[in-house]
PDB file of N, CA and C in Angstrom:
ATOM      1  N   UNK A   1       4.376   5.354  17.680  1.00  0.00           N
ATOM      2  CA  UNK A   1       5.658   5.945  17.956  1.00  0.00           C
ATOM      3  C   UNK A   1       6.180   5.340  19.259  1.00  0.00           C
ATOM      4  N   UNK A   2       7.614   4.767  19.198  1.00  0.00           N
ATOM      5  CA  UNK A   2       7.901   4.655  20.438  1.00  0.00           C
ATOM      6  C   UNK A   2       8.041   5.396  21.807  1.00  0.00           C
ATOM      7  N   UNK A   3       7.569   4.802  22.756  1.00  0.00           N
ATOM      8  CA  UNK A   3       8.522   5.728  24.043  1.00  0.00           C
ATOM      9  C   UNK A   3       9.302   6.289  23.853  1.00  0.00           C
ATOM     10  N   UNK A   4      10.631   6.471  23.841  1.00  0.00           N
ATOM     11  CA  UNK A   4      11.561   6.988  23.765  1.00  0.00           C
ATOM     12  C   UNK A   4      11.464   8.165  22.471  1.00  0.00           C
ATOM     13  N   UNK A   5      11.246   8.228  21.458  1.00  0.00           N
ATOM     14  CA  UNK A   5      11.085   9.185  20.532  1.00  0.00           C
ATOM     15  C   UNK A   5       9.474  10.112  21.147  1.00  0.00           C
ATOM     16  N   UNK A   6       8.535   9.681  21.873  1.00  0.00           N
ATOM     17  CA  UNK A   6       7.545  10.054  22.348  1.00  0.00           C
ATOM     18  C   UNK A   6       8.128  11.408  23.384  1.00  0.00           C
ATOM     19  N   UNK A   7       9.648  10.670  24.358  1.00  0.00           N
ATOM     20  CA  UNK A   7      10.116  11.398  25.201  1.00  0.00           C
ATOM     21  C   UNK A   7      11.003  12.475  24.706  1.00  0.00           C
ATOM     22  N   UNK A   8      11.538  12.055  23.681  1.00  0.00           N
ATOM     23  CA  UNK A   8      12.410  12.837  22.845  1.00  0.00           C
ATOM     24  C   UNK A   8      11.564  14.267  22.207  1.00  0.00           C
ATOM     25  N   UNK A   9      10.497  14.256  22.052  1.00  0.00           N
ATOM     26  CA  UNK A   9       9.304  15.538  21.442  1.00  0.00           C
ATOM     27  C   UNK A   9       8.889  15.839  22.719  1.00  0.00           C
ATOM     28  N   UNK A  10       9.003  15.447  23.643  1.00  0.00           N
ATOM     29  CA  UNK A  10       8.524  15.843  25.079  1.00  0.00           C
ATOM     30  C   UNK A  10       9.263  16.885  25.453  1.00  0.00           C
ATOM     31  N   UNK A  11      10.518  16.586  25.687  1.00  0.00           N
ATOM     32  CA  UNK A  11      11.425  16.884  26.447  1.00  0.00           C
ATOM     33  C   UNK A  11      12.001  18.271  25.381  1.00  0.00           C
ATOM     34  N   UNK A  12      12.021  17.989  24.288  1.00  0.00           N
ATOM     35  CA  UNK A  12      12.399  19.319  23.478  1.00  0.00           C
ATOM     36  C   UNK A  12      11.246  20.482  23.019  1.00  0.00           C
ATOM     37  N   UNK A  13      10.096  20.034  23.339  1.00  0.00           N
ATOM     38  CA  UNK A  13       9.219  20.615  23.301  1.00  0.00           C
ATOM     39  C   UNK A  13       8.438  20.586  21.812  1.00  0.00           C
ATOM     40  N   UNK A  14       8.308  19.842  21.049  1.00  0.00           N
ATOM     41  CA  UNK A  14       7.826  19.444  20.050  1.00  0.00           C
ATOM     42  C   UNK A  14       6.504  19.068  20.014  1.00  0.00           C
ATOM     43  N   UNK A  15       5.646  20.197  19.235  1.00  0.00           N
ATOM     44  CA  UNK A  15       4.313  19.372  19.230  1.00  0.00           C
ATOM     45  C   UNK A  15       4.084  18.134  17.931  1.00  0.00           C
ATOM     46  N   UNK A  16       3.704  17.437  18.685  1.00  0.00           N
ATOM     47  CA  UNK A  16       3.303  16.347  17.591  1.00  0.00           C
ATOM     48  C   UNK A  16       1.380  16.209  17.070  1.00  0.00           C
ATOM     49  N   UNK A  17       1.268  16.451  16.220  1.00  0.00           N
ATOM     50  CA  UNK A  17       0.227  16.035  15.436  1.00  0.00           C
ATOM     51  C   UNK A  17      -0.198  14.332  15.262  1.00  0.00           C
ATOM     52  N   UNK A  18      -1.259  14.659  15.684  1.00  0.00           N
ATOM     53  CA  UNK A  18      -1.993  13.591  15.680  1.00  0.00           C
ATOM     54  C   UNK A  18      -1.897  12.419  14.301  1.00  0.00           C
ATOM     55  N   UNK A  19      -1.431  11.384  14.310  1.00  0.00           N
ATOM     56  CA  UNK A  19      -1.443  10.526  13.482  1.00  0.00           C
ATOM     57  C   UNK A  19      -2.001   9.488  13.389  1.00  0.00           C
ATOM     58  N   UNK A  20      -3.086   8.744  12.684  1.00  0.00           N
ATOM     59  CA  UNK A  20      -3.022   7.269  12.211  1.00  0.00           C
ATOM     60  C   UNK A  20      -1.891   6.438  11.777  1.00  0.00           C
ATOM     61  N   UNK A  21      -1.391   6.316  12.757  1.00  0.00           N
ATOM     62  CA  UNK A  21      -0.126   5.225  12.628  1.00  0.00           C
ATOM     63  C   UNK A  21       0.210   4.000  11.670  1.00  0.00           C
ATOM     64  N   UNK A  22      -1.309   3.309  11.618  1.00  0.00           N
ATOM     65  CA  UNK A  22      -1.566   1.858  11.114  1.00  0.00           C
ATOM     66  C   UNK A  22      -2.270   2.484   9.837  1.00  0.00           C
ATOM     67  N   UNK A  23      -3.109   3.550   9.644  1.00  0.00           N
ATOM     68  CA  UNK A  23      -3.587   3.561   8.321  1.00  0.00           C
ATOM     69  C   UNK A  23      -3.601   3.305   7.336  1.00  0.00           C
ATOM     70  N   UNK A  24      -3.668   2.540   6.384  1.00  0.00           N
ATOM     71  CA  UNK A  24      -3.482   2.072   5.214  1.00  0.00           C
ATOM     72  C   UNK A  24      -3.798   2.828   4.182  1.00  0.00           C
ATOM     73  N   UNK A  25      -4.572   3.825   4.368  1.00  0.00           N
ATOM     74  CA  UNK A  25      -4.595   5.215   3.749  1.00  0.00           C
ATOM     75  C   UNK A  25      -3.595   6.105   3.338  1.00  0.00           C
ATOM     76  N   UNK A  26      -3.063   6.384   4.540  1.00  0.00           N
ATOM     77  CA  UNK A  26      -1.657   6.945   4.358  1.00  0.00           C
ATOM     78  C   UNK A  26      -0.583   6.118   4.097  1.00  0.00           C
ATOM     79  N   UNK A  27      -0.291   4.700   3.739  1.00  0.00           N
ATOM     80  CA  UNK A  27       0.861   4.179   3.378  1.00  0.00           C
ATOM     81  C   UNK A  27       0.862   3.942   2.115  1.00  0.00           C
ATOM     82  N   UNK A  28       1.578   4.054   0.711  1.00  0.00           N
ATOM     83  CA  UNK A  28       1.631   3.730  -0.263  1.00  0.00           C
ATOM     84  C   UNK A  28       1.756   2.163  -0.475  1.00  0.00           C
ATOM     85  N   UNK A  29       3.189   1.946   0.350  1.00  0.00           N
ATOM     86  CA  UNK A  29       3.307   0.363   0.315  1.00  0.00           C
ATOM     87  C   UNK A  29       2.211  -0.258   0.666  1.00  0.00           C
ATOM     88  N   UNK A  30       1.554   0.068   1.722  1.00  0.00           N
ATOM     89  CA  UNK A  30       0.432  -1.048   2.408  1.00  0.00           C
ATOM     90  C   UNK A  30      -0.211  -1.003   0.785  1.00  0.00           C
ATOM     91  N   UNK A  31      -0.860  -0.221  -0.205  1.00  0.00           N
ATOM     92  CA  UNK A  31      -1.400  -0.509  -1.145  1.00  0.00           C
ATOM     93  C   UNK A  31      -0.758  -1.148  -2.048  1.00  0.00           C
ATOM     94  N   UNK A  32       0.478  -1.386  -2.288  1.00  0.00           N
ATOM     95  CA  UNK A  32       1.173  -2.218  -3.244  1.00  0.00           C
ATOM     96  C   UNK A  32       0.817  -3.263  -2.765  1.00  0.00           C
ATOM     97  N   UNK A  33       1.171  -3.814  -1.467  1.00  0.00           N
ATOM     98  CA  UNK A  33       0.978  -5.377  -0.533  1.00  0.00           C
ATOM     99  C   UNK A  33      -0.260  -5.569  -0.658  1.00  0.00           C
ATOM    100  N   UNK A  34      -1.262  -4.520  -0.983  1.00  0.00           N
ATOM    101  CA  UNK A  34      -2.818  -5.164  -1.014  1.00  0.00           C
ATOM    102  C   UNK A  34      -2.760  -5.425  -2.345  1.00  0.00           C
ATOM    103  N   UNK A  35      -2.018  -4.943  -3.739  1.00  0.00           N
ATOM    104  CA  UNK A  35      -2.279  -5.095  -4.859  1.00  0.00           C
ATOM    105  C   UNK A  35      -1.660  -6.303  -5.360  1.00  0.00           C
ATOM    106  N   UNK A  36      -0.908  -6.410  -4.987  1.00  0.00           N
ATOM    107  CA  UNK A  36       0.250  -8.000  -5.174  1.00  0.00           C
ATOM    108  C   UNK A  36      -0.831  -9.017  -4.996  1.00  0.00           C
ATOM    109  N   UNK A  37      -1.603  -8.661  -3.341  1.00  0.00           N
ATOM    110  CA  UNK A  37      -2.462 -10.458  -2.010  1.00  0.00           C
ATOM    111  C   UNK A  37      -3.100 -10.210  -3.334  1.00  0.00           C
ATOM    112  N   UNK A  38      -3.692  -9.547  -4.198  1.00  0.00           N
ATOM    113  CA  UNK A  38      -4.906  -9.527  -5.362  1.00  0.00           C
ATOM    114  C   UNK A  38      -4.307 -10.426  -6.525  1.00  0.00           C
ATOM    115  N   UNK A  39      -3.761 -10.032  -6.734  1.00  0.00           N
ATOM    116  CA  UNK A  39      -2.612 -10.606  -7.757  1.00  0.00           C
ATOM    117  C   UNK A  39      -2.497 -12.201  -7.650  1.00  0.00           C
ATOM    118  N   UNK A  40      -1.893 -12.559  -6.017  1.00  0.00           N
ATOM    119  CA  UNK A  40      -1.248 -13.415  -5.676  1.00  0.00           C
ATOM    120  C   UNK A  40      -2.704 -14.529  -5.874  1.00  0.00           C
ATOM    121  N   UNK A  41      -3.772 -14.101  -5.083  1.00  0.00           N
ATOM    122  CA  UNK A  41      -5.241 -14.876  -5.166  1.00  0.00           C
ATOM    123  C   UNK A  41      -5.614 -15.363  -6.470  1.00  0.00           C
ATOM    124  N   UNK A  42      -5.231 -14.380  -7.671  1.00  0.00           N
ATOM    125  CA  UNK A  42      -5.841 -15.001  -8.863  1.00  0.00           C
ATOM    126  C   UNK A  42      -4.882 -16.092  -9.386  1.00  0.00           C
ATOM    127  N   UNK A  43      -4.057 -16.291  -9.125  1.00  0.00           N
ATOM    128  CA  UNK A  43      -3.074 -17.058  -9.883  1.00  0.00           C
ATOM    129  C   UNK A  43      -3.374 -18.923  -9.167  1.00  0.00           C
ATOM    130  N   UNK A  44      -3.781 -20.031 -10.192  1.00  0.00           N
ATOM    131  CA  UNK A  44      -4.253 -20.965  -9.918  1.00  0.00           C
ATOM    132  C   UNK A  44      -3.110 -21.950 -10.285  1.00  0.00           C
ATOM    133  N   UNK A  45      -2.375 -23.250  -9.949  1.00  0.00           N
ATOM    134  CA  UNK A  45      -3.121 -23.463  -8.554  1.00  0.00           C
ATOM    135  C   UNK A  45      -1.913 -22.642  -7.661  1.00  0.00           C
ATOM    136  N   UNK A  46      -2.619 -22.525  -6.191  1.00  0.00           N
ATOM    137  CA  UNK A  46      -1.430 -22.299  -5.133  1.00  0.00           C
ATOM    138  C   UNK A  46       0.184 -22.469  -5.256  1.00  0.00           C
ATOM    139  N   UNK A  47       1.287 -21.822  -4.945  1.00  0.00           N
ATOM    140  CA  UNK A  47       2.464 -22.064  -4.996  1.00  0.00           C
ATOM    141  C   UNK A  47       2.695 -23.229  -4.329  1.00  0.00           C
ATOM    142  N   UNK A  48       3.774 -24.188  -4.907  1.00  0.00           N
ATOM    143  CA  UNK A  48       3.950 -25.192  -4.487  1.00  0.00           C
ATOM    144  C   UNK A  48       4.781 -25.188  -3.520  1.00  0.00           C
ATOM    145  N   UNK A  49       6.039 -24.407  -3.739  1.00  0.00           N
ATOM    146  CA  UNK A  49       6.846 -24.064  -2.854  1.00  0.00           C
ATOM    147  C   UNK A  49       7.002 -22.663  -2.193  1.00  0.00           C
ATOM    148  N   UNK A  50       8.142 -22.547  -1.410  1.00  0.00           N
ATOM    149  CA  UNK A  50       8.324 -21.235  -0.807  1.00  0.00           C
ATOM    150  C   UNK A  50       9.156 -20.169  -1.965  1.00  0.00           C
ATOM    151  N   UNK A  51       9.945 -21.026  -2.695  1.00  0.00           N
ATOM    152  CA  UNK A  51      10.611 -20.468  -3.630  1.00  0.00           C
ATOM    153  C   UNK A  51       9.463 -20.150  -5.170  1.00  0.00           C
ATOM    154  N   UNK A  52       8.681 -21.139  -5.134  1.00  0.00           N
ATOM    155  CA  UNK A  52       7.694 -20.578  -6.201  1.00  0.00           C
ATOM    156  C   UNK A  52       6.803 -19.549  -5.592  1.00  0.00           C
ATOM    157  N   UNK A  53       6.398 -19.377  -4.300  1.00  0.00           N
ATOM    158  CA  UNK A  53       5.575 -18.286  -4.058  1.00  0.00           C
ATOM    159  C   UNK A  53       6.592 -17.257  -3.990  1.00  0.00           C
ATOM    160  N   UNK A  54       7.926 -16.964  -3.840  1.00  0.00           N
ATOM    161  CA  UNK A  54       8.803 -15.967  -3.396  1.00  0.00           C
ATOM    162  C   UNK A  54       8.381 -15.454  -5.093  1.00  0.00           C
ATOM    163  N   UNK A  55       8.878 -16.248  -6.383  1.00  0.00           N
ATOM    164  CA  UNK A  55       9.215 -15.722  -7.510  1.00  0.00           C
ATOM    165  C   UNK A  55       7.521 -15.514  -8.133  1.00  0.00           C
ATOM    166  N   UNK A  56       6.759 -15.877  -7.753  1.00  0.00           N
ATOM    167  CA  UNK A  56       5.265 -14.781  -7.824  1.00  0.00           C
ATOM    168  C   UNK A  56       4.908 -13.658  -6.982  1.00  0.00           C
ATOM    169  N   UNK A  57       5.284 -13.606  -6.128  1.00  0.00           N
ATOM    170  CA  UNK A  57       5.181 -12.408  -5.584  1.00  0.00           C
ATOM    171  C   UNK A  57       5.975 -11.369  -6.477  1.00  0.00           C
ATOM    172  N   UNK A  58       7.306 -11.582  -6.591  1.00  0.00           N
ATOM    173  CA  UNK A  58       7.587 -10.571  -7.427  1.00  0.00           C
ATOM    174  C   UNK A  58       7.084 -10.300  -8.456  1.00  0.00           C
ATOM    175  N   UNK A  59       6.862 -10.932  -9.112  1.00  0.00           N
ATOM    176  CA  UNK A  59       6.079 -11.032 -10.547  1.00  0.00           C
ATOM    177  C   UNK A  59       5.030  -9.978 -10.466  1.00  0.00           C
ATOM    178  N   UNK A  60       4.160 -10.160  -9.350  1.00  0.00           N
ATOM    179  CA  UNK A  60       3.493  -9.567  -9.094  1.00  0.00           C
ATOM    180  C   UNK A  60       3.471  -8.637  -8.834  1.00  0.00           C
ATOM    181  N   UNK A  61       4.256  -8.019  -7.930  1.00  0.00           N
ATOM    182  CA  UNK A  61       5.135  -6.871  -7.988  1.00  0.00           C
ATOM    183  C   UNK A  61       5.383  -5.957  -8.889  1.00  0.00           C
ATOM    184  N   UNK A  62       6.164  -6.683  -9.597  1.00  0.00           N
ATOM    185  CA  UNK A  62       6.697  -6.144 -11.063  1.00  0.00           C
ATOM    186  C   UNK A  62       5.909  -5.513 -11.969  1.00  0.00           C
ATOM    187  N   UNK A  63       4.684  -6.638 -11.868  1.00  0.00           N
ATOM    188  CA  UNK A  63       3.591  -6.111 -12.789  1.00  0.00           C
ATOM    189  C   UNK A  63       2.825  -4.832 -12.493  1.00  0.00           C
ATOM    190  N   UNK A  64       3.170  -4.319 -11.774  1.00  0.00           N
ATOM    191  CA  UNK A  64       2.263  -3.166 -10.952  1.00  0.00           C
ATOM    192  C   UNK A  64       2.737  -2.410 -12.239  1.00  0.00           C
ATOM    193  N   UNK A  65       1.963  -1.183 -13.098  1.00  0.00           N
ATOM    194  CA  UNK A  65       2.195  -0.445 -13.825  1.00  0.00           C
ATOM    195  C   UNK A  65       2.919   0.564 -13.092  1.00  0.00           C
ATOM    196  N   UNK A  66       3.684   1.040 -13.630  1.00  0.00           N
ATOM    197  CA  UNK A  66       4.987   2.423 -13.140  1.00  0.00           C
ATOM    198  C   UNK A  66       3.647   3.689 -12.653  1.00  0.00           C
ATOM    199  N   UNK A  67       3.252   4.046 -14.086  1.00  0.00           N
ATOM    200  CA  UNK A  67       1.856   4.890 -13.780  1.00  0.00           C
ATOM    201  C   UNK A  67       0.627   4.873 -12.347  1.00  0.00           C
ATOM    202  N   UNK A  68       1.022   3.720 -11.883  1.00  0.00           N
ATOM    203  CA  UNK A  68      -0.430   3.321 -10.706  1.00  0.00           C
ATOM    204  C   UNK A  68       0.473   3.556  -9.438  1.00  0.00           C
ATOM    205  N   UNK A  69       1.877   3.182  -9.715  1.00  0.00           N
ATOM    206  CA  UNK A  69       2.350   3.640  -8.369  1.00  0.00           C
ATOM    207  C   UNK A  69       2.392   5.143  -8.520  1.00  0.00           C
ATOM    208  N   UNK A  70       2.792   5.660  -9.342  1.00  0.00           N
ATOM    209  CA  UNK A  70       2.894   7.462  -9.429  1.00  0.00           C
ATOM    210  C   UNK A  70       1.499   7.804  -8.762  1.00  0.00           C
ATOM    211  N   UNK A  71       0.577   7.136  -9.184  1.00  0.00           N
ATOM    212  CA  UNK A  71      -0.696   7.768  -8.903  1.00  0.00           C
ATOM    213  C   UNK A  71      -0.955   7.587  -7.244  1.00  0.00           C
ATOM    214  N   UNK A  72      -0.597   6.907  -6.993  1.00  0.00           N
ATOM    215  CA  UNK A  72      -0.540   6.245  -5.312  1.00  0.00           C
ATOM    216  C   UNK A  72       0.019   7.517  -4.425  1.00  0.00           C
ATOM    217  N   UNK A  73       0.749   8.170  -5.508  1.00  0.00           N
ATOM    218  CA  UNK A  73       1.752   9.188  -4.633  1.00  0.00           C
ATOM    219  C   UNK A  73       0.780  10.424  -4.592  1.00  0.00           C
ATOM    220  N   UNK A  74       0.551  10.408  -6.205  1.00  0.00           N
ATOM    221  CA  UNK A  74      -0.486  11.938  -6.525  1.00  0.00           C
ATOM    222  C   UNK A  74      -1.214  11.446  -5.922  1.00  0.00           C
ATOM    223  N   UNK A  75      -2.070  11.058  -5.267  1.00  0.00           N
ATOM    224  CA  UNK A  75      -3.695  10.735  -4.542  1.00  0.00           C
ATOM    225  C   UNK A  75      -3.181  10.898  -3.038  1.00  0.00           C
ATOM    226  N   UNK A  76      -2.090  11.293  -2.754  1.00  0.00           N
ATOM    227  CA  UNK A  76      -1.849  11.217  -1.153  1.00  0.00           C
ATOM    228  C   UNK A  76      -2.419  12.222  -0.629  1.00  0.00           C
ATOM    229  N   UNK A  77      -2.432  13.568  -1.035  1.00  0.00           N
ATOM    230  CA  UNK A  77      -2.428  14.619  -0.429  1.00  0.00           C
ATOM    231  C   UNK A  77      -4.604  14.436  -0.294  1.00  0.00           C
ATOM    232  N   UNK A  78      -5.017  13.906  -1.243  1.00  0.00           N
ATOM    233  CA  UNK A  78      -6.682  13.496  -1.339  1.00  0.00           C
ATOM    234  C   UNK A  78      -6.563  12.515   0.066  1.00  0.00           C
ATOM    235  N   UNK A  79      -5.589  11.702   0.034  1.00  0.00           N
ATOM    236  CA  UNK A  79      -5.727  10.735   1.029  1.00  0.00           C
ATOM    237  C   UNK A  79      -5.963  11.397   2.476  1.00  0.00           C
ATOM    238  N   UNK A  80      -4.262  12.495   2.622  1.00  0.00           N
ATOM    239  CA  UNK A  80      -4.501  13.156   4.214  1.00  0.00           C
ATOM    240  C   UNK A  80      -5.711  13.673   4.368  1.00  0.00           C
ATOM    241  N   UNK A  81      -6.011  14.200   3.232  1.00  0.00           N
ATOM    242  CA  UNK A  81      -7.720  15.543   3.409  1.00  0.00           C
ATOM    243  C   UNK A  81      -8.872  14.861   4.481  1.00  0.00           C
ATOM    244  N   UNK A  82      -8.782  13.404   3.240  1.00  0.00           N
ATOM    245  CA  UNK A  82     -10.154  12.256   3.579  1.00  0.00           C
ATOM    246  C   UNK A  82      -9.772  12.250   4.854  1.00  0.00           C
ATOM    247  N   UNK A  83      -8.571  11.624   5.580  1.00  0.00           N
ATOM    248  CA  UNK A  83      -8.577  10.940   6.956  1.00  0.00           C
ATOM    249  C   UNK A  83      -8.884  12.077   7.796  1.00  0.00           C
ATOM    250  N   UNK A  84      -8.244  13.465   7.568  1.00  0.00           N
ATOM    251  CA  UNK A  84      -8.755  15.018   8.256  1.00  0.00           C
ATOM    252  C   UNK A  84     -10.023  14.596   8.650  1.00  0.00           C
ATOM    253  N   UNK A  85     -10.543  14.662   7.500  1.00  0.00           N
ATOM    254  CA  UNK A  85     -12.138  15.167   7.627  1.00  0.00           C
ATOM    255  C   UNK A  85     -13.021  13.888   8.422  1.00  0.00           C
ATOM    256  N   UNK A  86     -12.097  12.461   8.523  1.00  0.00           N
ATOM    257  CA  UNK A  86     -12.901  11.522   9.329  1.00  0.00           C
ATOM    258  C   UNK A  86     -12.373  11.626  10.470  1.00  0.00           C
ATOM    259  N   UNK A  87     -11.624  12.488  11.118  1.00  0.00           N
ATOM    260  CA  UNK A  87     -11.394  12.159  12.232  1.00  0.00           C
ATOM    261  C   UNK A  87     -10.241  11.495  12.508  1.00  0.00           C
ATOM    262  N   UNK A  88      -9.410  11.466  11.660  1.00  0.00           N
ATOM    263  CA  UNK A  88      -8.382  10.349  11.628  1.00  0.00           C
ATOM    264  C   UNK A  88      -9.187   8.768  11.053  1.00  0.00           C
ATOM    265  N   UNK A  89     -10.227   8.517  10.426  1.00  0.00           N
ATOM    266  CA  UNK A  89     -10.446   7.782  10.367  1.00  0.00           C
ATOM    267  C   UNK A  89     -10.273   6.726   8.456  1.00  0.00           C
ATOM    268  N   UNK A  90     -10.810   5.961   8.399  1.00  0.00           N
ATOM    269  CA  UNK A  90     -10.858   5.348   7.138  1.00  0.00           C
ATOM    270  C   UNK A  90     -11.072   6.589   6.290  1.00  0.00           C
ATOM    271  N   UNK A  91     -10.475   6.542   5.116  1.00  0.00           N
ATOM    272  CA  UNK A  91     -10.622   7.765   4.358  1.00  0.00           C
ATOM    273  C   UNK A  91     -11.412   6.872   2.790  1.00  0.00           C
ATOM    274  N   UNK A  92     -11.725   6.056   3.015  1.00  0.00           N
ATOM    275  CA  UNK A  92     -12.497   5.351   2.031  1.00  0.00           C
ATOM    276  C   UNK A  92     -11.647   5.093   0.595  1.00  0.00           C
ATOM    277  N   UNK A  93     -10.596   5.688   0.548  1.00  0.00           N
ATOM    278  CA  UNK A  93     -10.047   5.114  -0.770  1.00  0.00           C
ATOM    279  C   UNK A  93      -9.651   3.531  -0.623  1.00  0.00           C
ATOM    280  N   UNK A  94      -9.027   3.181  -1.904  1.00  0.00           N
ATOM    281  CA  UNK A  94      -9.116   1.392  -2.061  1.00  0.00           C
ATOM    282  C   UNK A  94      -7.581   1.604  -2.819  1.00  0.00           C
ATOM    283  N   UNK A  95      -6.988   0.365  -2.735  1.00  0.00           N
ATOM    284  CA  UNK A  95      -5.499   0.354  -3.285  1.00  0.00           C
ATOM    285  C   UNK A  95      -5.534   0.541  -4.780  1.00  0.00           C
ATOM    286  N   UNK A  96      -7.246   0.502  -5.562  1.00  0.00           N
ATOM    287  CA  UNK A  96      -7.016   0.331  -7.153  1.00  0.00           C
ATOM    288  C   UNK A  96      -7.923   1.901  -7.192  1.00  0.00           C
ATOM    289  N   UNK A  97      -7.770   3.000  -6.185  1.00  0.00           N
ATOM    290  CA  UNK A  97      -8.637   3.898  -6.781  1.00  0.00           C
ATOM    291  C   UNK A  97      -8.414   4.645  -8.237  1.00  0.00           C
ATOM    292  N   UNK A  98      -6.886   4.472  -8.223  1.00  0.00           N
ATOM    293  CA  UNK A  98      -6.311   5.580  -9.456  1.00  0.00           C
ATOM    294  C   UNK A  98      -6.760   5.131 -10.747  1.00  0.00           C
ATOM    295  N   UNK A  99      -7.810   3.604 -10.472  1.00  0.00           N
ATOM    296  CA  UNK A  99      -7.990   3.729 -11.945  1.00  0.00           C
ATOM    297  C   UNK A  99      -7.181   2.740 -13.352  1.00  0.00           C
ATOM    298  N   UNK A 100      -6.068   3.134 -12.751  1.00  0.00           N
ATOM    299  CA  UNK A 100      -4.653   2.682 -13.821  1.00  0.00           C
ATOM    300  C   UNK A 100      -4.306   1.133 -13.664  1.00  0.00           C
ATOM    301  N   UNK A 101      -5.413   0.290 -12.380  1.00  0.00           N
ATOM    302  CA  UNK A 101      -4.261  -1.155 -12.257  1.00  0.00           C
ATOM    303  C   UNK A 101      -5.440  -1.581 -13.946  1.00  0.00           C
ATOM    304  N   UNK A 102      -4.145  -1.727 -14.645  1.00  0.00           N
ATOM    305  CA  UNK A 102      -4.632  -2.212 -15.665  1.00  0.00           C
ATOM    306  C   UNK A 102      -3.867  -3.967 -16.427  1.00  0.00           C
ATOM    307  N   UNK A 103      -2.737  -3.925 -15.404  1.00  0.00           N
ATOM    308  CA  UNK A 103      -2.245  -5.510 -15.310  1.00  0.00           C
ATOM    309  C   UNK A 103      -2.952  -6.284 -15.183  1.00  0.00           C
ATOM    310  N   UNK A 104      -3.171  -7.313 -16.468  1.00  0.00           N
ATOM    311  CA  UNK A 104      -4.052  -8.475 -16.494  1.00  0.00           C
ATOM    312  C   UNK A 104      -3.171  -9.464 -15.966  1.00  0.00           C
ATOM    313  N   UNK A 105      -4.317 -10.228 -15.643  1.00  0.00           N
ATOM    314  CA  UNK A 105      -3.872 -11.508 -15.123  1.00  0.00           C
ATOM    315  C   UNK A 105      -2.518 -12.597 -16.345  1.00  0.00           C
ATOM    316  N   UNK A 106      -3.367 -12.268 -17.486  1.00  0.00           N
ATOM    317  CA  UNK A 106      -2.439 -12.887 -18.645  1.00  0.00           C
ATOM    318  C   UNK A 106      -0.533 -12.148 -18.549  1.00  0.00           C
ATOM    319  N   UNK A 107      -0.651 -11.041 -18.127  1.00  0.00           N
ATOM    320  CA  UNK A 107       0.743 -10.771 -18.042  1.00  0.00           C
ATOM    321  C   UNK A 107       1.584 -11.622 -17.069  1.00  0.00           C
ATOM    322  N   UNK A 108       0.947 -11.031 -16.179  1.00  0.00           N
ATOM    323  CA  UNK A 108       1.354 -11.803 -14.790  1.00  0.00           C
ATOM    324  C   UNK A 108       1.879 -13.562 -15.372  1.00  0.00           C
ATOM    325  N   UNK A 109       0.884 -13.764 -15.185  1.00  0.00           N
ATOM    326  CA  UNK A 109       1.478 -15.329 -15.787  1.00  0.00           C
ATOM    327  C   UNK A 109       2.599 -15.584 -16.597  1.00  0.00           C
ATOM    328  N   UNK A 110       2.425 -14.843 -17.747  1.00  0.00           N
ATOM    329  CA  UNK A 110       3.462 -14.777 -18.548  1.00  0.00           C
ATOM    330  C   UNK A 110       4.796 -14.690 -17.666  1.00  0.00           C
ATOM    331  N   UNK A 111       4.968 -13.861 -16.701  1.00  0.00           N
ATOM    332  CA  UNK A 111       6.307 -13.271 -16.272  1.00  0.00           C
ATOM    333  C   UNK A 111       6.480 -14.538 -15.790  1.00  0.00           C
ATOM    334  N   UNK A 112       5.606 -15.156 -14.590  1.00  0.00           N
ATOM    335  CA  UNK A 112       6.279 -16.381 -14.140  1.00  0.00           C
ATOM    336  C   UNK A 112       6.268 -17.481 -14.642  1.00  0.00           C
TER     337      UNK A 112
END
C-alpha cells in the first residue's frame, strides 16, 4: 500500500488488516499468468516474433476453460483460510488446484 493511502487510514482512523500484498494465493490473475507461462512453455518451437508470441499468449488465454476460472473464484475464500492459518504465509494451493485445467495442448495449437 502506498504512503499516502497508508496516511489516509491513519489519519481517519481506519484499522487496516494485515495483508499479503504480493501473494499469489490471493490473486486470481497471478494464477491465470501462471496458467498461460504453462501453456506458453509447451508450445514448440519458441515464438519467432513479438507479434507471434503476443497472438499465443492469447490463445492461451483463451483456452483457459470458463469453469477453471469460476473455480479460481470459488476456492478463494479456502485460499484466505489457508494464508490465516500460515500466518499470512504460502497457503499451498497451485494455479491448477480446481482440478478443471483440462485444455490440451492439441487445442491450444489449433487456435494459433
Amino acid at each position: 500500500m502506498t504512503r499516502i493511502a497508508q496516511r489516509f487510514f491513519v489519519n481517519h482512523q481506519i484499522e487496516m488488516l494485515p495483508w499479503p500484498a504480493r501473494s499469489p494465493d490471493l490473486s486470481p490473475i497471478e494464477n491465470m499468468g501462471s496458467m498461460v507461462a504453462q501453456r506458453l512453455t509447451q508450445i514448440t518451437p519458441p515464438a519467432a516474433t513479438p507479434d507471434q508470441l503476443w497472438q499465443r499468449v492469447e490463445a492461451a488465454w483463451f483456452a483457459v476453460p470458463l469453469e477453471h476460472i469460476q473455480s479460481l473464484f470459488e476456492l478463494m475464500s479456502r485460499r484466505v483460510e489457508a494464508v490465516i492459518s500460515n500466518n499470512g504465509g504460502y497457503s499451498g494451493y497451485l494455479a491448477t488446484d480446481s482440478g478443471r485445467n483440462n485444455t490440451s495442448q492439441k487445442s491450444i495449437n489449433l487456435i494459433i
